[in-house]
PDB file of N, CA and C in Angstrom:
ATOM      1  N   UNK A   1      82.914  44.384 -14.508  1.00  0.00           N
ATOM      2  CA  UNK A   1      84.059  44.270 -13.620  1.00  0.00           C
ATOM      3  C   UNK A   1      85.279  43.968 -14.487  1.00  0.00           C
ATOM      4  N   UNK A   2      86.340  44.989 -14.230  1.00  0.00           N
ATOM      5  CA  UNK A   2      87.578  44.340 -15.119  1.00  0.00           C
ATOM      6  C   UNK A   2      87.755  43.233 -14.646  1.00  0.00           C
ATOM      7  N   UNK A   3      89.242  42.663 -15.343  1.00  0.00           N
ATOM      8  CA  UNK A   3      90.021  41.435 -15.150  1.00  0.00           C
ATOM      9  C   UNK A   3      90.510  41.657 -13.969  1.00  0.00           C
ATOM     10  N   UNK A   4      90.969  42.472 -13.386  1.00  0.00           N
ATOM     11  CA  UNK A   4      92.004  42.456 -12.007  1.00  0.00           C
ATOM     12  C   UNK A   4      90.851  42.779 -11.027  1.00  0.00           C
ATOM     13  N   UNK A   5      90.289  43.149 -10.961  1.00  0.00           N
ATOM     14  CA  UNK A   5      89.123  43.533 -10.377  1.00  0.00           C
ATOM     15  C   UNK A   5      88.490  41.831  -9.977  1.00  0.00           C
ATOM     16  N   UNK A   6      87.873  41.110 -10.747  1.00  0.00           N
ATOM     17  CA  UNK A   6      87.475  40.179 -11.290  1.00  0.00           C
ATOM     18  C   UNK A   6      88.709  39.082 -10.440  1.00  0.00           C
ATOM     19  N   UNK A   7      90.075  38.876 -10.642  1.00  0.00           N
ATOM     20  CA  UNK A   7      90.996  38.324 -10.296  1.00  0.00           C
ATOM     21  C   UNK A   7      90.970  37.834  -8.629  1.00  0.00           C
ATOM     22  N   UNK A   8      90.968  39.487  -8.507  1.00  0.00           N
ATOM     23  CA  UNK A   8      90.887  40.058  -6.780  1.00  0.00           C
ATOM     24  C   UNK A   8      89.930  39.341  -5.974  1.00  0.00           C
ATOM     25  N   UNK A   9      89.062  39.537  -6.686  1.00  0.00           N
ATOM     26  CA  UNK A   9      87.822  38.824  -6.070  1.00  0.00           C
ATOM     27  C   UNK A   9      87.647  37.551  -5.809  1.00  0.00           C
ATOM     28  N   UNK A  10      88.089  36.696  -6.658  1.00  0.00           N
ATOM     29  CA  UNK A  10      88.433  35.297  -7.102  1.00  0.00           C
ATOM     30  C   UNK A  10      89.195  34.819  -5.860  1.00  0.00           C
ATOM     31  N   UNK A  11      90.482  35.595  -5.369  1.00  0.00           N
ATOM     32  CA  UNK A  11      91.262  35.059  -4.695  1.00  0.00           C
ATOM     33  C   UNK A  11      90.783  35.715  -3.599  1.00  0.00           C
ATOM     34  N   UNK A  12      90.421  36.675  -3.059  1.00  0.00           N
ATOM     35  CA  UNK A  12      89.745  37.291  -1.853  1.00  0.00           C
ATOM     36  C   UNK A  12      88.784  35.576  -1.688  1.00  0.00           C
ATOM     37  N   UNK A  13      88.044  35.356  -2.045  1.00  0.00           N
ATOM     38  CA  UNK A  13      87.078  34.542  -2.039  1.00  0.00           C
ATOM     39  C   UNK A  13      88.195  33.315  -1.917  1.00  0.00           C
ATOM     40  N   UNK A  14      89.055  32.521  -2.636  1.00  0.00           N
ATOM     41  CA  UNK A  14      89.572  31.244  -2.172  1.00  0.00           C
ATOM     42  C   UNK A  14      90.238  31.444  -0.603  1.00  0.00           C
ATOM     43  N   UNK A  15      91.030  32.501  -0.832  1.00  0.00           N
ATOM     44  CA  UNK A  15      91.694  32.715   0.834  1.00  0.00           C
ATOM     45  C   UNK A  15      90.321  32.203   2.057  1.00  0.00           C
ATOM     46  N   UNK A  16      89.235  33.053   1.924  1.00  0.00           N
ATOM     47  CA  UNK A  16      88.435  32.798   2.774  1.00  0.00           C
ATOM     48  C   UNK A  16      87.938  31.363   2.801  1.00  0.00           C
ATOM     49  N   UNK A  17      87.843  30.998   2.358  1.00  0.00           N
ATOM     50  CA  UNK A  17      87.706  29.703   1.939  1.00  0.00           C
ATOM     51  C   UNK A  17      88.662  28.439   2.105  1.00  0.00           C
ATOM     52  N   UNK A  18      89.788  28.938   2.171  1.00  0.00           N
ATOM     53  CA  UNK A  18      90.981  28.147   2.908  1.00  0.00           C
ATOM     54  C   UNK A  18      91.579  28.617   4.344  1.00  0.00           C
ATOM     55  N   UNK A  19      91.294  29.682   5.163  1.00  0.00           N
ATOM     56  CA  UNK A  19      91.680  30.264   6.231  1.00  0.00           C
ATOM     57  C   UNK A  19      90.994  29.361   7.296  1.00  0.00           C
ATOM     58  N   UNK A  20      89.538  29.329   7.108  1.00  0.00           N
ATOM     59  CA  UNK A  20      88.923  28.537   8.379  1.00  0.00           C
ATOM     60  C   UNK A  20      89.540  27.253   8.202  1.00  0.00           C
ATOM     61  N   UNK A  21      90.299  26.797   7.544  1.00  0.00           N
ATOM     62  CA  UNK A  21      90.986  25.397   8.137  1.00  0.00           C
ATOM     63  C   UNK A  21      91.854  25.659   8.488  1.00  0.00           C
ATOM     64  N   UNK A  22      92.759  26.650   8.857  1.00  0.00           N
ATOM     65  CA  UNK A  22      93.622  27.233   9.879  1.00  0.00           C
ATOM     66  C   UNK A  22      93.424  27.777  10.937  1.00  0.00           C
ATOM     67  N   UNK A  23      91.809  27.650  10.859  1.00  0.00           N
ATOM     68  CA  UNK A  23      91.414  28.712  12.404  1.00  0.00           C
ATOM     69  C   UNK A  23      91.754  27.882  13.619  1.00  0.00           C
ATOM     70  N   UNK A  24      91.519  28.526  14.671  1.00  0.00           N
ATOM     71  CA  UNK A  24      91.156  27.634  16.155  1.00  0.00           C
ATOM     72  C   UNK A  24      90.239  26.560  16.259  1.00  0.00           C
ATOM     73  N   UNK A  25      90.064  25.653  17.306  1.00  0.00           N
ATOM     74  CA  UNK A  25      89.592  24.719  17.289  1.00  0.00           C
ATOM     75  C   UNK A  25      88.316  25.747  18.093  1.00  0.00           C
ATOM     76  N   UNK A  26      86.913  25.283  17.630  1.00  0.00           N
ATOM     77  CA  UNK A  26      85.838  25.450  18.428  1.00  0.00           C
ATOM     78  C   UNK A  26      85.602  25.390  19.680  1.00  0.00           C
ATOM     79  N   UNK A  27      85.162  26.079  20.105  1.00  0.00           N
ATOM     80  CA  UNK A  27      85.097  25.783  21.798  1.00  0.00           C
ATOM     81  C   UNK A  27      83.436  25.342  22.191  1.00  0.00           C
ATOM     82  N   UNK A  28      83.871  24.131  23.061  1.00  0.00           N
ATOM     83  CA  UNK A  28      82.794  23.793  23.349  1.00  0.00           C
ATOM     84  C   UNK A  28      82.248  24.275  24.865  1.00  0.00           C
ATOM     85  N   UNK A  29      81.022  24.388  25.531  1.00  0.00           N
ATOM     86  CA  UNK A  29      81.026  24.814  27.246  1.00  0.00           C
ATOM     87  C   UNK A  29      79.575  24.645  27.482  1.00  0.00           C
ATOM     88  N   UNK A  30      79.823  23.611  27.977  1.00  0.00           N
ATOM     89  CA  UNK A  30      78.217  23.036  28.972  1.00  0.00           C
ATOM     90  C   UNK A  30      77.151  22.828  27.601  1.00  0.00           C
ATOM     91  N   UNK A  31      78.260  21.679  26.466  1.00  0.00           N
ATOM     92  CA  UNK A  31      77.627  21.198  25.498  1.00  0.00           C
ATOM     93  C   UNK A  31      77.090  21.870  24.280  1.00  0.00           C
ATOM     94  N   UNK A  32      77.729  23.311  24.295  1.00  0.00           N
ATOM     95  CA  UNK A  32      77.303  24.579  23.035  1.00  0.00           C
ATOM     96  C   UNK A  32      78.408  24.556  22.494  1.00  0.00           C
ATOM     97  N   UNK A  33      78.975  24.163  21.379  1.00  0.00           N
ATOM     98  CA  UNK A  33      80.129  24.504  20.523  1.00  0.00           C
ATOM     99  C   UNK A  33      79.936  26.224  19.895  1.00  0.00           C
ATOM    100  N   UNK A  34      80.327  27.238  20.107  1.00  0.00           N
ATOM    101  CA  UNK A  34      80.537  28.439  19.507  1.00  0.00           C
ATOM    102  C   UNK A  34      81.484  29.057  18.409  1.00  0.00           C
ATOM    103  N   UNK A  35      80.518  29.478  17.475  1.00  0.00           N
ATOM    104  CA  UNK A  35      80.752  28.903  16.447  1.00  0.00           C
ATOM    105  C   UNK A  35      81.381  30.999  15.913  1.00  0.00           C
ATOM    106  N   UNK A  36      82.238  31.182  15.763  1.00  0.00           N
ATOM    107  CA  UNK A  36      82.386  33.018  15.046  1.00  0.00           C
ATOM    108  C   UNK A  36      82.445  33.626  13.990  1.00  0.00           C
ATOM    109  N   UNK A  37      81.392  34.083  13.251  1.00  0.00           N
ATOM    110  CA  UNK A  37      81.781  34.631  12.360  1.00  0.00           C
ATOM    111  C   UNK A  37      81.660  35.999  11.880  1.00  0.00           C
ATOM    112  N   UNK A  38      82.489  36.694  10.732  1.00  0.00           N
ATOM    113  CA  UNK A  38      82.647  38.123  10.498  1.00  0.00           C
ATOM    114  C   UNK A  38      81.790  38.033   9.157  1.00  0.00           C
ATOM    115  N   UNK A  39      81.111  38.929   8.865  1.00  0.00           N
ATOM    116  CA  UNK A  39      80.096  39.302   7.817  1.00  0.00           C
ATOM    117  C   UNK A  39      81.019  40.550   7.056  1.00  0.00           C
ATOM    118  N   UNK A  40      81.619  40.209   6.186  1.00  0.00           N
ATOM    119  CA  UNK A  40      81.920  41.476   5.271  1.00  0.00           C
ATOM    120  C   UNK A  40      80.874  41.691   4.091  1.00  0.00           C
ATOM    121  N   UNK A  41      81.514  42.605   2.906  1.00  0.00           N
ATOM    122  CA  UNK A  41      80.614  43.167   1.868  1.00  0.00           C
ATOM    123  C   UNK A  41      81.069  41.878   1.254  1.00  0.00           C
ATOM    124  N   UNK A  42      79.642  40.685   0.503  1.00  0.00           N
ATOM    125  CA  UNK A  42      80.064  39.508   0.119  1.00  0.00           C
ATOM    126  C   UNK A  42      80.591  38.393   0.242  1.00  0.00           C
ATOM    127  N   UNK A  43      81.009  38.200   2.040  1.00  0.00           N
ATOM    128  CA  UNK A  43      81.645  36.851   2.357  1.00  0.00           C
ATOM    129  C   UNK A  43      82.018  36.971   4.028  1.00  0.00           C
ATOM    130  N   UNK A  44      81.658  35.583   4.268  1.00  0.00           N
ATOM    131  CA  UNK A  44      82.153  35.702   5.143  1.00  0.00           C
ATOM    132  C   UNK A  44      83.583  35.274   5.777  1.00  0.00           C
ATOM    133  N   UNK A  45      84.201  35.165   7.077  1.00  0.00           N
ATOM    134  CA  UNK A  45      85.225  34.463   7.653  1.00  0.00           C
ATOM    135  C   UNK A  45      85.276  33.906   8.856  1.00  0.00           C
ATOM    136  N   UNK A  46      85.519  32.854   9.390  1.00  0.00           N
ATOM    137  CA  UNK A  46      85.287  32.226  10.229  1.00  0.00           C
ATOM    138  C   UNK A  46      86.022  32.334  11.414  1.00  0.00           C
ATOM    139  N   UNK A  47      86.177  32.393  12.610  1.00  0.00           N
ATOM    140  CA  UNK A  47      87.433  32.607  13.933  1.00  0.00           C
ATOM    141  C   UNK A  47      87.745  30.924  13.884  1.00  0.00           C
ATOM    142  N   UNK A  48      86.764  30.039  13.666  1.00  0.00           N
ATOM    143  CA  UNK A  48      87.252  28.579  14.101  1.00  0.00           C
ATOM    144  C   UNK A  48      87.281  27.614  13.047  1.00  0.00           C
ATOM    145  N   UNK A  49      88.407  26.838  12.815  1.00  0.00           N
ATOM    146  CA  UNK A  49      87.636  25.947  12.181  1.00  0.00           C
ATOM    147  C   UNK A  49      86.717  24.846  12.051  1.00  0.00           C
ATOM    148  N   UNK A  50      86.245  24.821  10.745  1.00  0.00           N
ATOM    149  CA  UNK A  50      84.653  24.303  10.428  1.00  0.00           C
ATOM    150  C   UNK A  50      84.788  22.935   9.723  1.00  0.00           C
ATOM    151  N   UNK A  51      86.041  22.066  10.563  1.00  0.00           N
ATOM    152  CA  UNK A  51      85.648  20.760   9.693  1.00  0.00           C
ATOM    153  C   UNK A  51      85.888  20.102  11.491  1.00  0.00           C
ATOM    154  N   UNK A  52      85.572  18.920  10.888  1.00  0.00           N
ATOM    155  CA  UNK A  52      85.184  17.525  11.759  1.00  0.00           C
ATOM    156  C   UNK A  52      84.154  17.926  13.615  1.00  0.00           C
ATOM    157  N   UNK A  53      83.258  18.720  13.126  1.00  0.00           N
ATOM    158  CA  UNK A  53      82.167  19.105  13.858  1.00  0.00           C
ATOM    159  C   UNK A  53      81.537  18.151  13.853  1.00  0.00           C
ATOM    160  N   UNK A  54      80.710  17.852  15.106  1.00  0.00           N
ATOM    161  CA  UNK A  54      79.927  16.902  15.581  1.00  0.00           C
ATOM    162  C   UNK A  54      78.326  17.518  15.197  1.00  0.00           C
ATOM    163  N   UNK A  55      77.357  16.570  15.278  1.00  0.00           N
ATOM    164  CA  UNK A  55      75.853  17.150  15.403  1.00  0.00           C
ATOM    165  C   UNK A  55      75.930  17.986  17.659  1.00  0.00           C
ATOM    166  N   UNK A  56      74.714  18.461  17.403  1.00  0.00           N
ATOM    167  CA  UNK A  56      74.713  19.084  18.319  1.00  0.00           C
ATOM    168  C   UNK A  56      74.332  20.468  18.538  1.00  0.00           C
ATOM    169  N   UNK A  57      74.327  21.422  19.650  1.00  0.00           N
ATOM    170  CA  UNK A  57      73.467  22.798  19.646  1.00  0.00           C
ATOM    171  C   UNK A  57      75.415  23.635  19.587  1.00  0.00           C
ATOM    172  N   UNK A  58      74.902  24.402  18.618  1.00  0.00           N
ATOM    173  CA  UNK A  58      75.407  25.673  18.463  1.00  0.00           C
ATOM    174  C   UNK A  58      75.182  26.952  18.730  1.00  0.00           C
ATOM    175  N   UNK A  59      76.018  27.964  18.891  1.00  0.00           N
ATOM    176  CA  UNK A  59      75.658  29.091  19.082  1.00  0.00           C
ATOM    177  C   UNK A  59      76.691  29.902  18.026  1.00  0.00           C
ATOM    178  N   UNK A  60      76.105  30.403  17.256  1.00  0.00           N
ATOM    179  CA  UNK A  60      76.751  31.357  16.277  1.00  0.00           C
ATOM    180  C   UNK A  60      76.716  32.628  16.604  1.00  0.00           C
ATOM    181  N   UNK A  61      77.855  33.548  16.619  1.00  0.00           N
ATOM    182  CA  UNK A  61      78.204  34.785  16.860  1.00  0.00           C
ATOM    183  C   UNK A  61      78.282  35.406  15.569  1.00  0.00           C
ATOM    184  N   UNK A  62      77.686  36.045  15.170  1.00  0.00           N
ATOM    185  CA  UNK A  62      78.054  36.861  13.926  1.00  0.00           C
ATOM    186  C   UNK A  62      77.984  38.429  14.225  1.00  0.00           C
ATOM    187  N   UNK A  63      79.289  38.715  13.676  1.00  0.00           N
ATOM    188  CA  UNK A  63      79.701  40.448  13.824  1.00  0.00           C
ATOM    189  C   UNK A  63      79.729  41.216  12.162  1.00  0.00           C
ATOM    190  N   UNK A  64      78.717  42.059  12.158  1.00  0.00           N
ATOM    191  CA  UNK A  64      78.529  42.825  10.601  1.00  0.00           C
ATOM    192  C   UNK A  64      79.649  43.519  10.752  1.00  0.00           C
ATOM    193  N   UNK A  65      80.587  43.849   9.840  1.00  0.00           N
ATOM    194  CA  UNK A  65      81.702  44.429   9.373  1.00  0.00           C
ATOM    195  C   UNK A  65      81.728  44.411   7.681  1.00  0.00           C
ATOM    196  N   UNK A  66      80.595  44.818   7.264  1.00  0.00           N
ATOM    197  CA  UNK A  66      79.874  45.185   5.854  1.00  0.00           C
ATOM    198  C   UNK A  66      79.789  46.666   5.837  1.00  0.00           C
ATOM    199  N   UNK A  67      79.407  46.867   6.649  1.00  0.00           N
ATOM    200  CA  UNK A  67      79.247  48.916   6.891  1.00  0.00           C
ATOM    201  C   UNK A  67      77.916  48.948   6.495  1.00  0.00           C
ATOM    202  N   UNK A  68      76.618  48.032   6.176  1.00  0.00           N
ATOM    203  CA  UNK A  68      75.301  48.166   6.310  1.00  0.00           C
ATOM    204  C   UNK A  68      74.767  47.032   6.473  1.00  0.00           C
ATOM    205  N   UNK A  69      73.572  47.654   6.734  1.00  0.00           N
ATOM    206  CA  UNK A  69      72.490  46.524   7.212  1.00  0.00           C
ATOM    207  C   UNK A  69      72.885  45.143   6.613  1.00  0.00           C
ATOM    208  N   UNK A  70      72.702  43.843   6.776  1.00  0.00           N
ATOM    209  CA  UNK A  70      72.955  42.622   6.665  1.00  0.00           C
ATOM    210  C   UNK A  70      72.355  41.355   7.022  1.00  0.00           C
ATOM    211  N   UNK A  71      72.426  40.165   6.612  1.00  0.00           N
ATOM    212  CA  UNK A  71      71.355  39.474   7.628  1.00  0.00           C
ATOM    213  C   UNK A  71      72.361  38.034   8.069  1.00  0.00           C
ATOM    214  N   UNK A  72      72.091  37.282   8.483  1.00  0.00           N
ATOM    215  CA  UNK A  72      72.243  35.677   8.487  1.00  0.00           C
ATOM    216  C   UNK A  72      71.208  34.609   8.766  1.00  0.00           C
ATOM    217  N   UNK A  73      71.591  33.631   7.791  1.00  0.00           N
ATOM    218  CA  UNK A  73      70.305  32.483   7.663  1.00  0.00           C
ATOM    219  C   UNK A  73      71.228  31.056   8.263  1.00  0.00           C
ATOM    220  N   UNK A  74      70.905  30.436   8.565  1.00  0.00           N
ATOM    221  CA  UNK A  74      71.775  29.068   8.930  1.00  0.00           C
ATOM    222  C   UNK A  74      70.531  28.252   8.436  1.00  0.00           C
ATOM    223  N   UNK A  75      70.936  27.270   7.788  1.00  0.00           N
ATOM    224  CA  UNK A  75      70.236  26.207   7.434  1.00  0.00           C
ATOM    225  C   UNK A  75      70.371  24.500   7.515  1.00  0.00           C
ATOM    226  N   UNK A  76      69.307  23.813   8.237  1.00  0.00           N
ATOM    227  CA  UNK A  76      69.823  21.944   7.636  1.00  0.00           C
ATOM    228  C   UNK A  76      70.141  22.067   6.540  1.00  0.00           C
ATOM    229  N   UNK A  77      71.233  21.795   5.918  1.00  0.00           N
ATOM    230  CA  UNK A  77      72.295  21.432   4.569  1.00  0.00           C
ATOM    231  C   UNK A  77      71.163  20.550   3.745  1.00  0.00           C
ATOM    232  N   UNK A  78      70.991  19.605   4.637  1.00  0.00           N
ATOM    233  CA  UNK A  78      69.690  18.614   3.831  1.00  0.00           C
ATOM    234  C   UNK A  78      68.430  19.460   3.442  1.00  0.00           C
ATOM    235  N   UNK A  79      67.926  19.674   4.165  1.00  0.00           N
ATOM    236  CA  UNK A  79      66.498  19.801   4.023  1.00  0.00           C
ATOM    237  C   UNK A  79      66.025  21.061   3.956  1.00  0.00           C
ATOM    238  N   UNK A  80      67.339  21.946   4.146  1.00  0.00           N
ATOM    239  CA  UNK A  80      67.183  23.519   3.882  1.00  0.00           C
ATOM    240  C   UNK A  80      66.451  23.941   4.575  1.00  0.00           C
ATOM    241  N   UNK A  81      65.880  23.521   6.190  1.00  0.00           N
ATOM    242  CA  UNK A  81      64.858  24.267   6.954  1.00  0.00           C
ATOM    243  C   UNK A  81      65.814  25.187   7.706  1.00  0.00           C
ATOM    244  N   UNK A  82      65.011  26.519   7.608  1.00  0.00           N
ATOM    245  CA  UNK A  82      65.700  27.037   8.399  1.00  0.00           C
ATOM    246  C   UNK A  82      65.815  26.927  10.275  1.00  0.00           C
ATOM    247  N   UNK A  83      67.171  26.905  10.536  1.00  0.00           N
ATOM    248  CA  UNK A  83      67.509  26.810  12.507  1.00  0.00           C
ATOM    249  C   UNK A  83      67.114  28.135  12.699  1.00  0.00           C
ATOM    250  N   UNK A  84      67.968  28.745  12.098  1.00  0.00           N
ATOM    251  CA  UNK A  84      67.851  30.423  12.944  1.00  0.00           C
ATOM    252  C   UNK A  84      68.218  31.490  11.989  1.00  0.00           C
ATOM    253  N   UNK A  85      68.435  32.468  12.742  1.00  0.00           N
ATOM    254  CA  UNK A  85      68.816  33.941  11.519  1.00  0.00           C
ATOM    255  C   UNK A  85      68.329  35.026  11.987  1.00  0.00           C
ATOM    256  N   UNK A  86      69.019  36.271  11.376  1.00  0.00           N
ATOM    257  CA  UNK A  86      68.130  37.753  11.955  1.00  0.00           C
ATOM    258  C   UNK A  86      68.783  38.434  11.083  1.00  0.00           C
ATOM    259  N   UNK A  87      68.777  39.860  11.630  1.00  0.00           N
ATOM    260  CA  UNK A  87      69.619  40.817  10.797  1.00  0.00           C
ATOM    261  C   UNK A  87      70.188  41.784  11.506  1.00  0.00           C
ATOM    262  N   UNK A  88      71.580  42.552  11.079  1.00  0.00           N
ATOM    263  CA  UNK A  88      72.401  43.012  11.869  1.00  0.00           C
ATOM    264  C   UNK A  88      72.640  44.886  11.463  1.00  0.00           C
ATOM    265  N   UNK A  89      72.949  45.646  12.060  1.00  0.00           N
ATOM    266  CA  UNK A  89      72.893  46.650  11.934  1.00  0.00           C
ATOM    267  C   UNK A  89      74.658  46.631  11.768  1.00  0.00           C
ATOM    268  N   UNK A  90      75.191  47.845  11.065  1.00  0.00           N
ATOM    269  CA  UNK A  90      76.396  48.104  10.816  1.00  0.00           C
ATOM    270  C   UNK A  90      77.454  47.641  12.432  1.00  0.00           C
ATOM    271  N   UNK A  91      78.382  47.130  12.679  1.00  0.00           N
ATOM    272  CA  UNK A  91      78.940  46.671  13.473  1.00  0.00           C
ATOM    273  C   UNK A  91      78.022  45.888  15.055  1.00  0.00           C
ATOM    274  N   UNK A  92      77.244  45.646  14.788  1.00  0.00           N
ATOM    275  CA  UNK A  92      76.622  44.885  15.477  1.00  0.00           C
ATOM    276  C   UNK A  92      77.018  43.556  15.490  1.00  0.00           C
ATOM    277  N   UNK A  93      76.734  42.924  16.976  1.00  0.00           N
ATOM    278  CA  UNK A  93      77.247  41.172  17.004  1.00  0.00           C
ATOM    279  C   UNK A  93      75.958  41.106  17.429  1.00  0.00           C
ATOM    280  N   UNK A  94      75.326  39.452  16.872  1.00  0.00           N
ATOM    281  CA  UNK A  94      74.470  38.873  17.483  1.00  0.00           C
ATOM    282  C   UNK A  94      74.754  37.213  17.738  1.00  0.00           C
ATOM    283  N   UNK A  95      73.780  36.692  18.324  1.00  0.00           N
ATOM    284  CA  UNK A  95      73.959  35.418  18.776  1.00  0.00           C
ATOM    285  C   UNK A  95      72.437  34.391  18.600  1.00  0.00           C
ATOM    286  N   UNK A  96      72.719  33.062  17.646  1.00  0.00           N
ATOM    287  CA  UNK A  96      71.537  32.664  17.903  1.00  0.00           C
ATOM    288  C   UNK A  96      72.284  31.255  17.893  1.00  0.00           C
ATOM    289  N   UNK A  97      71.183  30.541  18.949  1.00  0.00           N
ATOM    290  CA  UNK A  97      71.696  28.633  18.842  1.00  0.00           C
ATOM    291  C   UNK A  97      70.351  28.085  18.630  1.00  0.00           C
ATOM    292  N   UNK A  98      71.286  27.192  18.065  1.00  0.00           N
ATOM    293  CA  UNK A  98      71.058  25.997  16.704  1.00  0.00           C
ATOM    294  C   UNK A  98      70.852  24.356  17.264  1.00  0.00           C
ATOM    295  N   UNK A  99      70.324  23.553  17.052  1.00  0.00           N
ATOM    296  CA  UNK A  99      70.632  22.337  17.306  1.00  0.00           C
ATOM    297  C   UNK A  99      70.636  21.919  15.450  1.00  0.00           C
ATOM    298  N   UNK A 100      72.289  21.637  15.656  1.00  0.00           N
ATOM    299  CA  UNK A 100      72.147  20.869  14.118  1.00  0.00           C
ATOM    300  C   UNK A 100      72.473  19.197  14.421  1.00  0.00           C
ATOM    301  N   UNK A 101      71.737  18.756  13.315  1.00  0.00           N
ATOM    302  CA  UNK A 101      72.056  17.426  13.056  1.00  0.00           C
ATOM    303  C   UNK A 101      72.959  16.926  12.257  1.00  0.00           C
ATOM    304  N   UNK A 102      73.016  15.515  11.900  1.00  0.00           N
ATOM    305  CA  UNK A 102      73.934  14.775  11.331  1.00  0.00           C
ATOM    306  C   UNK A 102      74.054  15.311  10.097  1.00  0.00           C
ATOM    307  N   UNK A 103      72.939  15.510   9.091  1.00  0.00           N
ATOM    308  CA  UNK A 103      73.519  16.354   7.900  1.00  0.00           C
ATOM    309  C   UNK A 103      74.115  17.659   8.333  1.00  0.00           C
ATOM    310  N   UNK A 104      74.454  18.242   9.000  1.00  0.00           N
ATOM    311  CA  UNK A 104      75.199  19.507   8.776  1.00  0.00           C
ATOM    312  C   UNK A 104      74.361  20.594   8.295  1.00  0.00           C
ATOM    313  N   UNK A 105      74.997  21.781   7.984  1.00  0.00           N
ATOM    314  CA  UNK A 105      74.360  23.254   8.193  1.00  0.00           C
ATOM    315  C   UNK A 105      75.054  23.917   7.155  1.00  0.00           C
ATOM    316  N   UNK A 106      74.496  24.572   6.535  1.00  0.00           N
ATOM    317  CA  UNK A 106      74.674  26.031   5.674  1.00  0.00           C
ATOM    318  C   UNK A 106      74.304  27.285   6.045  1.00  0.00           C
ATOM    319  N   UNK A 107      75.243  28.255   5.961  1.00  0.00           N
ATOM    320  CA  UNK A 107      74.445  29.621   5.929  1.00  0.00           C
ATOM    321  C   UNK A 107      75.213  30.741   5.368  1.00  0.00           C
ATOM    322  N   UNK A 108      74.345  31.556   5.228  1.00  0.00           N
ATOM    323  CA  UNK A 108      74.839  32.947   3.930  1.00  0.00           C
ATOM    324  C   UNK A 108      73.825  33.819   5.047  1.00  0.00           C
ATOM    325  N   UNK A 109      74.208  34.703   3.791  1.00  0.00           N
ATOM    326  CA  UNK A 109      73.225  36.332   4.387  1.00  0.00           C
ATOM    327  C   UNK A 109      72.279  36.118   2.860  1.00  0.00           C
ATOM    328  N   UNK A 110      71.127  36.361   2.907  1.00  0.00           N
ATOM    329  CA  UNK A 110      70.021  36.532   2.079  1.00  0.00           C
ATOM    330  C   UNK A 110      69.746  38.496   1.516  1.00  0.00           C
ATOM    331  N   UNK A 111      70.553  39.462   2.353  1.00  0.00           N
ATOM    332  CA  UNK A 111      70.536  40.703   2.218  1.00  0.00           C
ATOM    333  C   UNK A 111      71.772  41.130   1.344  1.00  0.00           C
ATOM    334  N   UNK A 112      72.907  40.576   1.964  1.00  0.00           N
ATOM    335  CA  UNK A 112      74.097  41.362   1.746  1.00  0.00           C
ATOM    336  C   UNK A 112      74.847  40.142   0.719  1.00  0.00           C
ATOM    337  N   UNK A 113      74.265  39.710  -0.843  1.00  0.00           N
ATOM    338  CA  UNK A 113      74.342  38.672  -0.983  1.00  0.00           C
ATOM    339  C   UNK A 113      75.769  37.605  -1.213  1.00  0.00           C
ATOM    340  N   UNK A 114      75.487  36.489   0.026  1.00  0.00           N
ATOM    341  CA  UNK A 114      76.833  36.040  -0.263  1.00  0.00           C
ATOM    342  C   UNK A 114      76.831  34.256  -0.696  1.00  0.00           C
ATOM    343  N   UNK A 115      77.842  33.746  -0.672  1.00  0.00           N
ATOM    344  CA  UNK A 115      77.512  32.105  -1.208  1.00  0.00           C
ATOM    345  C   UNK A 115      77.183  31.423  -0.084  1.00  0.00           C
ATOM    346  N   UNK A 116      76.970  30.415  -0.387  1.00  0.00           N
ATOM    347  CA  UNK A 116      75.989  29.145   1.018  1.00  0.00           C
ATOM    348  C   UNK A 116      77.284  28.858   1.063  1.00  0.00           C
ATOM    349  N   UNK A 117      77.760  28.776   2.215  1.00  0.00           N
ATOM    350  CA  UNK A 117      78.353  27.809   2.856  1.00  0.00           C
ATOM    351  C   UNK A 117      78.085  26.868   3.338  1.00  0.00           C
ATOM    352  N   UNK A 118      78.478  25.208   2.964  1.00  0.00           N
ATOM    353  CA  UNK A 118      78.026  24.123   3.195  1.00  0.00           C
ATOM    354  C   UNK A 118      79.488  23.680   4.300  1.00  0.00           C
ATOM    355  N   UNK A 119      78.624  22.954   5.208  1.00  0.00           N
ATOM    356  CA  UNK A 119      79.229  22.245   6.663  1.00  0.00           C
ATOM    357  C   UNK A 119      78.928  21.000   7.002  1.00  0.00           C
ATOM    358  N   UNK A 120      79.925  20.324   6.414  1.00  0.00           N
ATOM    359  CA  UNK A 120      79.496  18.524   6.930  1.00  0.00           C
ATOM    360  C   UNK A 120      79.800  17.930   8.049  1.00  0.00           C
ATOM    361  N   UNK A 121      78.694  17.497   8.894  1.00  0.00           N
ATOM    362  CA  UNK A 121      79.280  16.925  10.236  1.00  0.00           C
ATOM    363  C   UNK A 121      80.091  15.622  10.160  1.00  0.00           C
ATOM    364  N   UNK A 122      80.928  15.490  11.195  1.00  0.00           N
ATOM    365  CA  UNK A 122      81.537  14.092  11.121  1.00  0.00           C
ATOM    366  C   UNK A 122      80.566  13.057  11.785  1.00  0.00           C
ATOM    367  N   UNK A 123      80.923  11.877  11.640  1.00  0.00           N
ATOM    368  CA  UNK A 123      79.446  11.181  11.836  1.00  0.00           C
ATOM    369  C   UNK A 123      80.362  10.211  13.612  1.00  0.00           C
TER     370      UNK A 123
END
């Protein structure tokens, strides 16, 4: 990978990484916080933001916008068991809920390979 190439990527990757603390606040409804996210080639992005979350059941929306097959894993942050996960066909949304706890949750795609995202609950 060149340098600008290499660069691009770098900052593609911090933006995402600083945007979900600009997102919307989560919505909660009859005790499910819903949680959105977009699956590109290598990363994802979030519709809400992902700080001062409570423990509790989630429902994650994830929409592939990779242009192939893809997956998602959500994990206890602690103990790395997996909650849920599947895999998505080119623009496909799916939905799976979660009951996370006080340690908080990670998740990546295991197919389309991207970094763990780590999620600390507020206590």
């Amino acid at each position: 990978m060149n340098r600008i190439a290499q660069l691009a990527a770098q900052l593609t990757l911090a933006a995402v990484m600083i945007a979900p603390a600009f997102g919307a606040t989560p919505q909660t409804k009859n005790g499910v916080t819903t949680i959105h996210l977009t699956e590109y080639n290598g990363y994802f992005a979030a519709e809400e933001t992902l700080t001062d979350l409570k423990p509790g059941d989630y429902d994650f929306v994830v929409t592939n916008k990779a242009g192939k097959f893809v997956g998602f894993n959500v994990q206890d942050q602690k103990s790395h068991e997996l909650l849920g996960g599947f895999g998505l066909k080119p623009n496909e949304t799916k939905t799976v809920r979660v009951k996370v706890g006080a340690d908080g949750f990670r998740y990546r795609c295991p197919i389309n390979v991207t970094p763990w995202y780590d999620v600390d609950m507020t206590k």
